[in-house]
Structures are given as structure tokens and as C-alpha cells.
N, C-alpha and C. Protein backbone atom coordinates (compact mmCIF):
# COMPACT_ATOMS: atom_id res chain seq x y z
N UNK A 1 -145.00 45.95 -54.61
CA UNK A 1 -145.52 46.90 -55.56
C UNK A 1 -145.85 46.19 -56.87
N UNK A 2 -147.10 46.40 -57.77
CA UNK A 2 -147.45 46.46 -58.49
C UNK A 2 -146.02 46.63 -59.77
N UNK A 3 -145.81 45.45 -60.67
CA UNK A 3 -144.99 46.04 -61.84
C UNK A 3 -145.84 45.93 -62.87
N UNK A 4 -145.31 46.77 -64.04
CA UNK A 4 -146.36 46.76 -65.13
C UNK A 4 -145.48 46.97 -66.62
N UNK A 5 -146.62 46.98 -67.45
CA UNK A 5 -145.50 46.78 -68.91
C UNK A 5 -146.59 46.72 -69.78
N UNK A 6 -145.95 47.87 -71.01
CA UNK A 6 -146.72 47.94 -72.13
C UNK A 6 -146.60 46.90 -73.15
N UNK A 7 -147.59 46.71 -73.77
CA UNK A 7 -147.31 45.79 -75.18
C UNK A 7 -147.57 45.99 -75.98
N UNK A 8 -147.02 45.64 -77.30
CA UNK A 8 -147.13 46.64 -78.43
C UNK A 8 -147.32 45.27 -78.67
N UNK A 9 -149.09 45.63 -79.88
CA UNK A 9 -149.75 44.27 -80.17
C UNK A 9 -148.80 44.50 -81.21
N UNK A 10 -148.71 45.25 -82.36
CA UNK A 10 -148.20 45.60 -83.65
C UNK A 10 -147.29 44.61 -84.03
N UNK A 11 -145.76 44.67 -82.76
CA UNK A 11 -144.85 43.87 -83.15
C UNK A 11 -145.01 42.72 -82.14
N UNK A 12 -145.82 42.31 -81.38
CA UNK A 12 -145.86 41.49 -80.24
C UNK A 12 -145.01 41.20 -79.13
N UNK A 13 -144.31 42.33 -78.64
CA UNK A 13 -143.46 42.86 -77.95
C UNK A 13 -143.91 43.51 -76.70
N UNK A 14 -143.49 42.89 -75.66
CA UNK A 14 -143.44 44.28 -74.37
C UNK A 14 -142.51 44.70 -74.39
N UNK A 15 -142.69 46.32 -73.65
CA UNK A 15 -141.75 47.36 -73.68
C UNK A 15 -140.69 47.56 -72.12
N UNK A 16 -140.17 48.19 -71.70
CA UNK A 16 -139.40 48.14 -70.53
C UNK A 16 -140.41 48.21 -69.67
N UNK A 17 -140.47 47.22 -68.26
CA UNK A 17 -141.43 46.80 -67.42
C UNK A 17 -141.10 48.36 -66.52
N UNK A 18 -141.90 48.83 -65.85
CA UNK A 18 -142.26 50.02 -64.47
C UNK A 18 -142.80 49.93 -63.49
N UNK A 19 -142.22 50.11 -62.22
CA UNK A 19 -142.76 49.58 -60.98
C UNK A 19 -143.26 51.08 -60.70
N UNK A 20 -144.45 50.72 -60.27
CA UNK A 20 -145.31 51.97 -59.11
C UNK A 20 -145.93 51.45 -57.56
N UNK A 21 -146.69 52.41 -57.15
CA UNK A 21 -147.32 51.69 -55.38
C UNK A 21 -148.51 50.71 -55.91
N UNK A 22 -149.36 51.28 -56.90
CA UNK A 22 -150.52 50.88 -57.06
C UNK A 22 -150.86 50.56 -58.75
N UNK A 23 -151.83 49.72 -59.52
CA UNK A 23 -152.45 49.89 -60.54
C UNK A 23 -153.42 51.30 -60.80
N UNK A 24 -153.56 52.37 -60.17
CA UNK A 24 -154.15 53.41 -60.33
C UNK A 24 -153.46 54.07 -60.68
N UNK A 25 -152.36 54.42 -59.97
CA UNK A 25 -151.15 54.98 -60.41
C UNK A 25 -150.51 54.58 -61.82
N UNK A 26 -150.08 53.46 -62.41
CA UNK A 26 -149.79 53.02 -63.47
C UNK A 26 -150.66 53.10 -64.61
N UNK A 27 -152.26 53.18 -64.04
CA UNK A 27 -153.39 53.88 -65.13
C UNK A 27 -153.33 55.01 -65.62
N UNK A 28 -152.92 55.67 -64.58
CA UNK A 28 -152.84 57.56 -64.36
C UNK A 28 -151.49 57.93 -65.32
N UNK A 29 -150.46 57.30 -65.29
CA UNK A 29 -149.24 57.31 -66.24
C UNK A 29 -149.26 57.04 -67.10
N UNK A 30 -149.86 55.76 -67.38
CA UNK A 30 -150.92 54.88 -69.24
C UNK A 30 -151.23 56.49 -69.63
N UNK A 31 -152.17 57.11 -68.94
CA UNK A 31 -153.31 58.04 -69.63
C UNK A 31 -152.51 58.89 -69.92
N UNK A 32 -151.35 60.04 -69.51
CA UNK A 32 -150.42 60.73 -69.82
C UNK A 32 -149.63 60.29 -71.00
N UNK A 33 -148.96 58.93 -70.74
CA UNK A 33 -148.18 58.77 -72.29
C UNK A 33 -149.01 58.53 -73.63
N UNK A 34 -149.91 57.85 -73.61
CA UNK A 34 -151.21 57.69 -74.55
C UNK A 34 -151.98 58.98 -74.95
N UNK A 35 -151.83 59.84 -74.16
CA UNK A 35 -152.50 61.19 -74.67
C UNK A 35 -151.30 62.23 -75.37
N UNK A 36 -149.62 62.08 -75.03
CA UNK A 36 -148.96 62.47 -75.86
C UNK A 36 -148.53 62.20 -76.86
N UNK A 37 -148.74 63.33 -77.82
CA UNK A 37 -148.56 62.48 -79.51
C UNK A 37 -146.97 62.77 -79.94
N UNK A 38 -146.18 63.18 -79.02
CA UNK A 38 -145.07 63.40 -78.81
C UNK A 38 -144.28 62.06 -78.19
N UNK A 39 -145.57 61.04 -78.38
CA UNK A 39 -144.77 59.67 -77.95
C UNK A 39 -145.10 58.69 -78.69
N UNK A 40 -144.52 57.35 -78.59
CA UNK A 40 -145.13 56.43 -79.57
C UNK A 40 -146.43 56.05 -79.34
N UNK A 41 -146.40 56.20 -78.15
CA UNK A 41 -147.96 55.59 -77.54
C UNK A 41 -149.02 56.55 -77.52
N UNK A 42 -148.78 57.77 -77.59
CA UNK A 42 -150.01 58.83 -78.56
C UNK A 42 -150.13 58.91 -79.88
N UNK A 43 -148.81 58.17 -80.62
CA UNK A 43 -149.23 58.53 -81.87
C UNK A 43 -149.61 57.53 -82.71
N UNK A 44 -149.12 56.03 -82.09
CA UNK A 44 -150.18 55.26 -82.71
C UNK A 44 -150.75 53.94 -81.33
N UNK A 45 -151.62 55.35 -80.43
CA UNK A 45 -152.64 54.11 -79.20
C UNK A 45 -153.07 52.86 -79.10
N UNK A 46 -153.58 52.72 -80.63
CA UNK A 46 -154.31 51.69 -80.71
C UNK A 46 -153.27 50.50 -81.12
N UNK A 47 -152.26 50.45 -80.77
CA UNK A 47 -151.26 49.34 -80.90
C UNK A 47 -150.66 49.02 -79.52
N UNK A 48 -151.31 49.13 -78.12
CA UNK A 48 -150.67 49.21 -76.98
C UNK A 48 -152.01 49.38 -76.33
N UNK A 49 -151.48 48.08 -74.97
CA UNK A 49 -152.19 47.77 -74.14
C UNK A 49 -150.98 48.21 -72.74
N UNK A 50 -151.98 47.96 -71.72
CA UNK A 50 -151.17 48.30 -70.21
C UNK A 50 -151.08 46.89 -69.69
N UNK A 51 -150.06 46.20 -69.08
CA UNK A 51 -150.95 45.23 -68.74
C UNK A 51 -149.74 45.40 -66.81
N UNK A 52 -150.67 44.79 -65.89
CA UNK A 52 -149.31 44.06 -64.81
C UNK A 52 -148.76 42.90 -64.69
N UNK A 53 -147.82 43.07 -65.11
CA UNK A 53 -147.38 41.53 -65.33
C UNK A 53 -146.06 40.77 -63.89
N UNK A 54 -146.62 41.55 -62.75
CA UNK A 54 -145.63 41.07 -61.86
C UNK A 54 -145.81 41.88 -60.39
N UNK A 55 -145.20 41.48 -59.32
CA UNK A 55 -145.30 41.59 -57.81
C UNK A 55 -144.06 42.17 -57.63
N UNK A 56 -143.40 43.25 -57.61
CA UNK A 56 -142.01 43.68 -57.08
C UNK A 56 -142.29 43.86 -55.77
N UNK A 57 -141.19 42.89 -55.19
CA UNK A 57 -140.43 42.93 -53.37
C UNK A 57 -139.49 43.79 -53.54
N UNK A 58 -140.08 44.50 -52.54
CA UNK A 58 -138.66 46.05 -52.54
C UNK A 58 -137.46 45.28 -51.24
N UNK A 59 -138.02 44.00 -50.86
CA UNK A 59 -137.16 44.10 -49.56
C UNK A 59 -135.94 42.92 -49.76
N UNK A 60 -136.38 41.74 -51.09
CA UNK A 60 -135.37 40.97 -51.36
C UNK A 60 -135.27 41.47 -52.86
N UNK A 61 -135.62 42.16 -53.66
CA UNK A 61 -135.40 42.75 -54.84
C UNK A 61 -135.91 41.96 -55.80
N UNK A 62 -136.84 41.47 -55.57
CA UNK A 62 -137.12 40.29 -56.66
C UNK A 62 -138.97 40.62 -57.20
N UNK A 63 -138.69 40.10 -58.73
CA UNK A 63 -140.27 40.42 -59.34
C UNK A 63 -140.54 38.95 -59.28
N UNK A 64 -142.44 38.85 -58.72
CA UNK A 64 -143.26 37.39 -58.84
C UNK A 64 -144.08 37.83 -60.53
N UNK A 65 -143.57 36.63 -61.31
CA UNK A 65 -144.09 36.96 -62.28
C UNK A 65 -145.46 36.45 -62.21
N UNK A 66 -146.52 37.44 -62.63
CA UNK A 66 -148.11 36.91 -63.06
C UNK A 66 -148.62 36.40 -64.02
N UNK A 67 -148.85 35.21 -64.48
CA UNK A 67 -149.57 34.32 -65.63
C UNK A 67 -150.89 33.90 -64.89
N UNK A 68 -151.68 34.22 -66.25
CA UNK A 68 -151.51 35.81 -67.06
C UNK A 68 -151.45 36.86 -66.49
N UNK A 69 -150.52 37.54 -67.12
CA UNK A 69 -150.76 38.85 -67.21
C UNK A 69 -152.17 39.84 -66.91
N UNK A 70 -152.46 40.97 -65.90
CA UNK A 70 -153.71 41.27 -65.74
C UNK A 70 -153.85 42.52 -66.67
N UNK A 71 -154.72 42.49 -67.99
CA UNK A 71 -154.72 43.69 -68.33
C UNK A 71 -155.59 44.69 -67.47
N UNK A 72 -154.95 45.65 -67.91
CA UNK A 72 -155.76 47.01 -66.98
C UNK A 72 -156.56 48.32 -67.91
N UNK A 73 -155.46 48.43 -69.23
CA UNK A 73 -156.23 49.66 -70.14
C UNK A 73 -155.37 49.14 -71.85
N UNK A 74 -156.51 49.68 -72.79
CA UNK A 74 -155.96 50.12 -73.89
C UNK A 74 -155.39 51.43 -74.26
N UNK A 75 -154.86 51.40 -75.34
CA UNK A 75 -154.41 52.58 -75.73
C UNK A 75 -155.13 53.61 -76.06
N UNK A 76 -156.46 52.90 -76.55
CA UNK A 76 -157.95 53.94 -77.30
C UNK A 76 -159.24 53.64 -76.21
């Protein structure tokens, strides 16, 4: 599975990484938290990117990290 992780250009920080099945799926979740302004990431978008930054094996438990990182969406 696809892992993924926000980054906050602001402080140059990623945020807690999230595993889903697919990058569509993890787009589809981007677009939900980015559209609530009831979150950090609706209320200031334009400081946060999506990016996948890894391969989770559900069967030995382990993440393949990706360099680079593939971005997928902005915040705006």
C-alpha cells in the first residue's frame, strides 16, 4: 500500500505519515481535510503539500522509503 504524508512548507516539517490502498484514495482524503477550515490544513492550505513518501508491506510490516518523495496535490 501506498504511504503518504503531509508537509508543512511553513515550518519544513512532515506531519504523521497514513497508509491507504491507493494514491486516489489519499487524494480524496487531501481534498476533505484541505476543504475543512475546522483544520489546520483548511485554514491555512497554502502551506501543505500531499506527498507519498513510501511502499507499506502489510505482510512483513515494513515501509520502502521513496527518494524522492512523489508529490501528488497542493493545498490550493
Amino acid at each position: 500500500f501506498p504511504s503518504h504524508d503531509i508537509y508543512d512548507k511553513k515550518i519544513g516539517l512532515f506531519d504523521q505519515p497514513f497508509i491507504v490502498r491507493h494514491n486516489g484514495e489519499a487524494i480524496r482524503e487531501w481534498d476533505i481535510v484541505r476543504k475543512n477550515t475546522d483544520t489546520k490544513f483548511g485554514k491555512n492550505p497554502e502551506d501543505f503539500d500531499l506527498f507519498q513518501i513510501g511502499i507499506y508491506d502489510e505482510i512483513t510490516g515494513t515501509v520502502e522509503n521513496l527518494q524522492p518523495h512523489t508529490h501528488l496535490a497542493s493545498g490550493v
